[in-house]
PDB file of N, CA and C in Angstrom:
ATOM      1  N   UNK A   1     122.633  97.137  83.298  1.00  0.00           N
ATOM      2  CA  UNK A   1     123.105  96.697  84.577  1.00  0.00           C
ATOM      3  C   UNK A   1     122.297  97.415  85.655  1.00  0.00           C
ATOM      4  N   UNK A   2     121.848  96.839  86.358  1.00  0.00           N
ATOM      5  CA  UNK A   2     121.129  97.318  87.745  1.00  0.00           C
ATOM      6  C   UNK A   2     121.542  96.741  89.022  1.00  0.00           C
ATOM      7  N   UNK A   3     122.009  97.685  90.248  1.00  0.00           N
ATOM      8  CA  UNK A   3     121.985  96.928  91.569  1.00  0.00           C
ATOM      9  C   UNK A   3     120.708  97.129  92.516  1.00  0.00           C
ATOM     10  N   UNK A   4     120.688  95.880  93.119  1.00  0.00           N
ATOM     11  CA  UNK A   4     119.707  96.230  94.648  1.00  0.00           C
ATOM     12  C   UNK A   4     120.086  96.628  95.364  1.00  0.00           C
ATOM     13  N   UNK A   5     119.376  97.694  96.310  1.00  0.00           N
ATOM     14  CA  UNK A   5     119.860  98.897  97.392  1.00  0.00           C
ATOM     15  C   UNK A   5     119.153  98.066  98.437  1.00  0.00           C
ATOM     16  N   UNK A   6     119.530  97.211  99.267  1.00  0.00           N
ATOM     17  CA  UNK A   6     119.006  96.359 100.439  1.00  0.00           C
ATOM     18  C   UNK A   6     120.115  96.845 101.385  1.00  0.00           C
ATOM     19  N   UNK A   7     119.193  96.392 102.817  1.00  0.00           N
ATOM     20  CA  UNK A   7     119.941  97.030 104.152  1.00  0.00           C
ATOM     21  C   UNK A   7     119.291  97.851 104.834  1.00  0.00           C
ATOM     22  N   UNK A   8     120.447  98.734 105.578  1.00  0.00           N
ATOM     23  CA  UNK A   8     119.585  99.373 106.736  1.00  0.00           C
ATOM     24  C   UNK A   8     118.618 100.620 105.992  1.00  0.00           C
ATOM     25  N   UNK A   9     116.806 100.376 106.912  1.00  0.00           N
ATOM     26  CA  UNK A   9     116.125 101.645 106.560  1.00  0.00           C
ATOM     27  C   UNK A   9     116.739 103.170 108.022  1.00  0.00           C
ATOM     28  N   UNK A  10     115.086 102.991 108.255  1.00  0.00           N
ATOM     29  CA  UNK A  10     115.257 103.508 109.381  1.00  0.00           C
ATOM     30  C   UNK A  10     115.838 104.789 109.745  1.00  0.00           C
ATOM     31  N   UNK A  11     115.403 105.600 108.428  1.00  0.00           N
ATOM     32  CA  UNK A  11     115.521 107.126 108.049  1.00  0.00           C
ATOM     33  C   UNK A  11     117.664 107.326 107.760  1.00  0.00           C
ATOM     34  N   UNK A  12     117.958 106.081 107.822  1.00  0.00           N
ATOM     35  CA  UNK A  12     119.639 105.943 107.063  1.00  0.00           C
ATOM     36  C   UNK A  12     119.730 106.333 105.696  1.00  0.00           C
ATOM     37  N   UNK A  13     120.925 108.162 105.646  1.00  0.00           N
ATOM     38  CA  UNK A  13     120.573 107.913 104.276  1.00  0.00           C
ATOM     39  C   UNK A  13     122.055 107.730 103.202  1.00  0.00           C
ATOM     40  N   UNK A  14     122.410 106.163 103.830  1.00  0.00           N
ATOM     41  CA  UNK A  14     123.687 105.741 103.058  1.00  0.00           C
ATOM     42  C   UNK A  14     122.983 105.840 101.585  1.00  0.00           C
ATOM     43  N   UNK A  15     121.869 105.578 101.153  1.00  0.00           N
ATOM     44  CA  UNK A  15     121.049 104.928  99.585  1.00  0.00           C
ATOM     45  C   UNK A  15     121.189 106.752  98.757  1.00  0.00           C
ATOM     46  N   UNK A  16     121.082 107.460  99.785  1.00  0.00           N
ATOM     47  CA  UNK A  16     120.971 108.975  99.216  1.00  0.00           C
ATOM     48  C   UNK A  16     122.249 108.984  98.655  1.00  0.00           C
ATOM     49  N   UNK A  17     123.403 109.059  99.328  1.00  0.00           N
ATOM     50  CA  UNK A  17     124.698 108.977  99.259  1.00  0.00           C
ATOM     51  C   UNK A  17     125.242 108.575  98.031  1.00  0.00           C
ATOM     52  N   UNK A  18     124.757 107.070  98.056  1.00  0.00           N
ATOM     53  CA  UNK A  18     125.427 106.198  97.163  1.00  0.00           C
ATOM     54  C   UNK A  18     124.880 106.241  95.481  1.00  0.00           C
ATOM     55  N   UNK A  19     123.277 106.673  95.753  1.00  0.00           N
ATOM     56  CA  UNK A  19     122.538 106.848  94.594  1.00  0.00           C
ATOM     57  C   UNK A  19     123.462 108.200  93.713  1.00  0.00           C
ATOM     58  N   UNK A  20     123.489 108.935  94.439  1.00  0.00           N
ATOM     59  CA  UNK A  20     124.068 110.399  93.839  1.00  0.00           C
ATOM     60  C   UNK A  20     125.429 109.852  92.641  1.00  0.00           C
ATOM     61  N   UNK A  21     125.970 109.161  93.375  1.00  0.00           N
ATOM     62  CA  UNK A  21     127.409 108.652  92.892  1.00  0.00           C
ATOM     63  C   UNK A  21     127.261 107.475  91.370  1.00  0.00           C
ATOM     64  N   UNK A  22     125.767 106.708  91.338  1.00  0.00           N
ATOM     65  CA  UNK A  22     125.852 105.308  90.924  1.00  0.00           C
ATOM     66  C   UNK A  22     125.641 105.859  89.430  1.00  0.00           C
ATOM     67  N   UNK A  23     126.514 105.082  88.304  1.00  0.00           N
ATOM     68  CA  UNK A  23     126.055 105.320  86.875  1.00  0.00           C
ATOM     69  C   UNK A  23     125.385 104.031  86.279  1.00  0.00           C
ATOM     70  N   UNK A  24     125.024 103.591  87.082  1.00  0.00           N
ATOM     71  CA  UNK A  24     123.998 102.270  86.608  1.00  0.00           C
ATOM     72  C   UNK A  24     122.341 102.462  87.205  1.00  0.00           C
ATOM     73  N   UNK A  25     121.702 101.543  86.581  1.00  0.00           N
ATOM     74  CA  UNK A  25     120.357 101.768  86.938  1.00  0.00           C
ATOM     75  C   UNK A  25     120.401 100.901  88.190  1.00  0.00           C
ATOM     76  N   UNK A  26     119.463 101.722  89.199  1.00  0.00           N
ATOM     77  CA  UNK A  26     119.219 100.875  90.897  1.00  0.00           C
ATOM     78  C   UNK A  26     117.791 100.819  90.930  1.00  0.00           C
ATOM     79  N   UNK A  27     117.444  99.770  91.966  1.00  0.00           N
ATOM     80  CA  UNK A  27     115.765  99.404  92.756  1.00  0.00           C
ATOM     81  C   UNK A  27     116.627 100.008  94.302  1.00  0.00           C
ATOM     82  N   UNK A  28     115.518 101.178  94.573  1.00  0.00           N
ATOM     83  CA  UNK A  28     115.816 101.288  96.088  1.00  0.00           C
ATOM     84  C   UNK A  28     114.576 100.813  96.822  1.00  0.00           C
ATOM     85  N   UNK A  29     113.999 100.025  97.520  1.00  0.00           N
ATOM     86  CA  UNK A  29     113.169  99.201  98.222  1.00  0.00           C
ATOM     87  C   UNK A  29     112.476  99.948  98.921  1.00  0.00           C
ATOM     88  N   UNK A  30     112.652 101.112  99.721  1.00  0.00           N
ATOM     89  CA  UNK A  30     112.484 101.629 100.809  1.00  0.00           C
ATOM     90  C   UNK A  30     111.522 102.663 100.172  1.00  0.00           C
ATOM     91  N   UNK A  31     109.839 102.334 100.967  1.00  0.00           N
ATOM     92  CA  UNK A  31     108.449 103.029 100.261  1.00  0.00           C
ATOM     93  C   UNK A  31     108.332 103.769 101.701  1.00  0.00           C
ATOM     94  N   UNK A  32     107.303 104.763 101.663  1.00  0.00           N
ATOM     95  CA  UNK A  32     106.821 105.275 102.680  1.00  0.00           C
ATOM     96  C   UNK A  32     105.945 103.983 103.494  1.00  0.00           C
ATOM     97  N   UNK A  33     105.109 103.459 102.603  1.00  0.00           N
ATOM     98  CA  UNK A  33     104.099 102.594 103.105  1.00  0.00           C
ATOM     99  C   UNK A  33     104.425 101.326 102.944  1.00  0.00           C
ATOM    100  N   UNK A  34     104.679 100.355 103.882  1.00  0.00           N
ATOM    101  CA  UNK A  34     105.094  98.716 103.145  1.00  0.00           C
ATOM    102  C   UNK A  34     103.972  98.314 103.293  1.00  0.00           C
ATOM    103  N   UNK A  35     103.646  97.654 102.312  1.00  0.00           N
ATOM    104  CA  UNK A  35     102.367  96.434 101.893  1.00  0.00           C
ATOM    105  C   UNK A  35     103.218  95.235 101.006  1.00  0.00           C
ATOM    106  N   UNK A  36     101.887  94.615 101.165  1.00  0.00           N
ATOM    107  CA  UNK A  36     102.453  93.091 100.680  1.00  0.00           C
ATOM    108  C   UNK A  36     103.234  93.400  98.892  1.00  0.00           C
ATOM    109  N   UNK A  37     102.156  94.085  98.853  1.00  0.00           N
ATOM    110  CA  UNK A  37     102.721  94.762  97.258  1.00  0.00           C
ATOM    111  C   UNK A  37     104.066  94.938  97.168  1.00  0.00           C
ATOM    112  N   UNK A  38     104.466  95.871  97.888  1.00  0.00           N
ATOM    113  CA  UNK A  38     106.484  95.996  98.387  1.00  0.00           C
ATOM    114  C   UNK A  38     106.872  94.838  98.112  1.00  0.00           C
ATOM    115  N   UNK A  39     106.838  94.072  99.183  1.00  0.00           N
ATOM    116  CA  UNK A  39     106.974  93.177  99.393  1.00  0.00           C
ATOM    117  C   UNK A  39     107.648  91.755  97.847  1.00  0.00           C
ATOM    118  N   UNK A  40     106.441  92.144  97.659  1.00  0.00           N
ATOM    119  CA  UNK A  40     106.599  91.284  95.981  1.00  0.00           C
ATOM    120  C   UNK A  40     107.317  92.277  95.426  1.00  0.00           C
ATOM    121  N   UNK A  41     106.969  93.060  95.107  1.00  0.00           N
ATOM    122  CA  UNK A  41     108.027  93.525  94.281  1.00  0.00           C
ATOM    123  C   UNK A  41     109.482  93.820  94.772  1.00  0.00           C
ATOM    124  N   UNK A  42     110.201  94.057  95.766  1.00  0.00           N
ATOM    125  CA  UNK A  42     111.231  93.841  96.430  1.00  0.00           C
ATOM    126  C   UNK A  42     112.034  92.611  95.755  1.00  0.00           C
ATOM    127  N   UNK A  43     111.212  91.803  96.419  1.00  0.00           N
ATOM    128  CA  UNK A  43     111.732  89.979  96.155  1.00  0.00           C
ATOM    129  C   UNK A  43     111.864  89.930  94.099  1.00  0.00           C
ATOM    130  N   UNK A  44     111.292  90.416  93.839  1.00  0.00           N
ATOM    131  CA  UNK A  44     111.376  90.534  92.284  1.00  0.00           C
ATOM    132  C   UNK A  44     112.450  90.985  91.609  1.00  0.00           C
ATOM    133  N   UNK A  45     112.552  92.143  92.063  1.00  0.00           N
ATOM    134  CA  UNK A  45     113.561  93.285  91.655  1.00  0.00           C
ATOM    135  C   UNK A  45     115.168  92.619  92.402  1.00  0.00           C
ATOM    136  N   UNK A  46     114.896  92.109  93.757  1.00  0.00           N
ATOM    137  CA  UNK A  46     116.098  91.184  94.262  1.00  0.00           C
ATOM    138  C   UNK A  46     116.732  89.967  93.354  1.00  0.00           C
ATOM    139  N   UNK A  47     115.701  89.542  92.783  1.00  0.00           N
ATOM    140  CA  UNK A  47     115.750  88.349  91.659  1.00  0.00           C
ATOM    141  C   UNK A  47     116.748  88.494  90.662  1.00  0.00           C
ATOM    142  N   UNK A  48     115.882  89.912  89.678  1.00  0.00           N
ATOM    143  CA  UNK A  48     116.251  90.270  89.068  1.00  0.00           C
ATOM    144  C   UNK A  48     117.689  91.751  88.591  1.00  0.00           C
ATOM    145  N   UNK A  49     117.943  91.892  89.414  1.00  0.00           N
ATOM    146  CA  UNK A  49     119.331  93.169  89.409  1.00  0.00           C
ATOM    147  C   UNK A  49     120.191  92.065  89.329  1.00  0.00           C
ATOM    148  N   UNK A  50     121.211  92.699  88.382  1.00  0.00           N
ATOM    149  CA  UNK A  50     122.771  92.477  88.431  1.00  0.00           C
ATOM    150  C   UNK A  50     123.175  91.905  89.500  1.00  0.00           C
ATOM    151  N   UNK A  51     123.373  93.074  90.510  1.00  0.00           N
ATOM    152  CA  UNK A  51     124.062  93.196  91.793  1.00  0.00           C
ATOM    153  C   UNK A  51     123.141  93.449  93.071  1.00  0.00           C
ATOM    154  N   UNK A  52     123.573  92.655  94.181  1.00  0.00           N
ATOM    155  CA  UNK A  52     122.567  92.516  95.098  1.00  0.00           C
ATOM    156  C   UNK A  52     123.488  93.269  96.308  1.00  0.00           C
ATOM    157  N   UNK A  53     123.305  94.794  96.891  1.00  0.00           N
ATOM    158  CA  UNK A  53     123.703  95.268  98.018  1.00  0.00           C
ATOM    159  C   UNK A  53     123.009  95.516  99.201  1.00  0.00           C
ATOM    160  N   UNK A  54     123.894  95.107 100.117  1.00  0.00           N
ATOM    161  CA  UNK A  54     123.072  95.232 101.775  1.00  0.00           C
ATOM    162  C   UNK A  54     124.366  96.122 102.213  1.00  0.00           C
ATOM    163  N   UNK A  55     123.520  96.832 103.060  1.00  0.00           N
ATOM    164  CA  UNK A  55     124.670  98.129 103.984  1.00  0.00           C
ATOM    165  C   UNK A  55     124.154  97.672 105.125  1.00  0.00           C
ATOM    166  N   UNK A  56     125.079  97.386 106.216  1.00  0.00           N
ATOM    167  CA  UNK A  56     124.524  97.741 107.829  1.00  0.00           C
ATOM    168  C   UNK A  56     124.972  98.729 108.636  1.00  0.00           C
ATOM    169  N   UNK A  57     124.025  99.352 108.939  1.00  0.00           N
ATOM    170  CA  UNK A  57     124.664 100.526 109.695  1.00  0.00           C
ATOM    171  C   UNK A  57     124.036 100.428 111.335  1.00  0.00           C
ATOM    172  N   UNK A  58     124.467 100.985 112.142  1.00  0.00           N
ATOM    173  CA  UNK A  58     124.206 101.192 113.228  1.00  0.00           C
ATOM    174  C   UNK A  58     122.566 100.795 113.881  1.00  0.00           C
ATOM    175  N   UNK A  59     121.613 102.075 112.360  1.00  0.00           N
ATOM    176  CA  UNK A  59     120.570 101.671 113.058  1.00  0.00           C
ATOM    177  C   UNK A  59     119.609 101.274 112.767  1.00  0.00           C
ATOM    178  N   UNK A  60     120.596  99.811 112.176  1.00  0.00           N
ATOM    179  CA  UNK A  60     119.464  98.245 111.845  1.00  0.00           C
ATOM    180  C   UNK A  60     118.899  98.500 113.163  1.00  0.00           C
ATOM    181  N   UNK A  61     117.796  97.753 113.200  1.00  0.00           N
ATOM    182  CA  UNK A  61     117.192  97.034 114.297  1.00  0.00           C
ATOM    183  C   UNK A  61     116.188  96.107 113.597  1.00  0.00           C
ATOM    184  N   UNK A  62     116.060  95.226 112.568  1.00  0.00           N
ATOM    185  CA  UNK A  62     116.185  93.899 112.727  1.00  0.00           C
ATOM    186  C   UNK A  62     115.651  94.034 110.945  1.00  0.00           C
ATOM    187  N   UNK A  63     114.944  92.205 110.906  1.00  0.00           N
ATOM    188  CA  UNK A  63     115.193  92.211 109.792  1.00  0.00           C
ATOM    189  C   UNK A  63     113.875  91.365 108.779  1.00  0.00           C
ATOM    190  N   UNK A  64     113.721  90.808 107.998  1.00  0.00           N
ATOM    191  CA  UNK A  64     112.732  90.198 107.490  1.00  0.00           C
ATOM    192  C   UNK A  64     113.290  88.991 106.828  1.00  0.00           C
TER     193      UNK A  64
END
C-alpha cells in the first residue's frame, strides 16, 4: 500500500509531520529542483499509489 503526499509546498512541513506517523509506503513529490523529470514522475507515482492526498494549508499560493 502506498499514498501520494500532494498539496501545499512552499517550505510547509505538514509531509514531515505526517511521514513520521505513516506505516505504509509514501511518494513525497516535493524535490529541491523541479524539472520536467519531476514532473513525470509525480504524474506516475499519482497514477500509481493506493491513496491520493492533498493538504491545503495557508501557504498555497497556487497550483499546476
Amino acid at each position: 500500500m502506498k499514498v501520494f503526499l500532494g498539496g501545499t509546498c512552499n517550505e510547509s512541513t505538514w509531509r514531515d509531520r505526517l511521514i513520521s506517523l505513516l506505516k505504509i509506503d509514501y511518494f513525497n513529490p516535493v524535490v529541491e529542483d523541479w524539472t520536467e523529470e519531476c514532473m513525470a514522475e509525480e504524474i506516475r507515482q499519482r497514477e500509481s499509489c493506493d491513496y491520493v492526498l492533498y493538504v491545503l494549508t495557508p501557504l498555497m499560493t497556487g497550483s499546476y
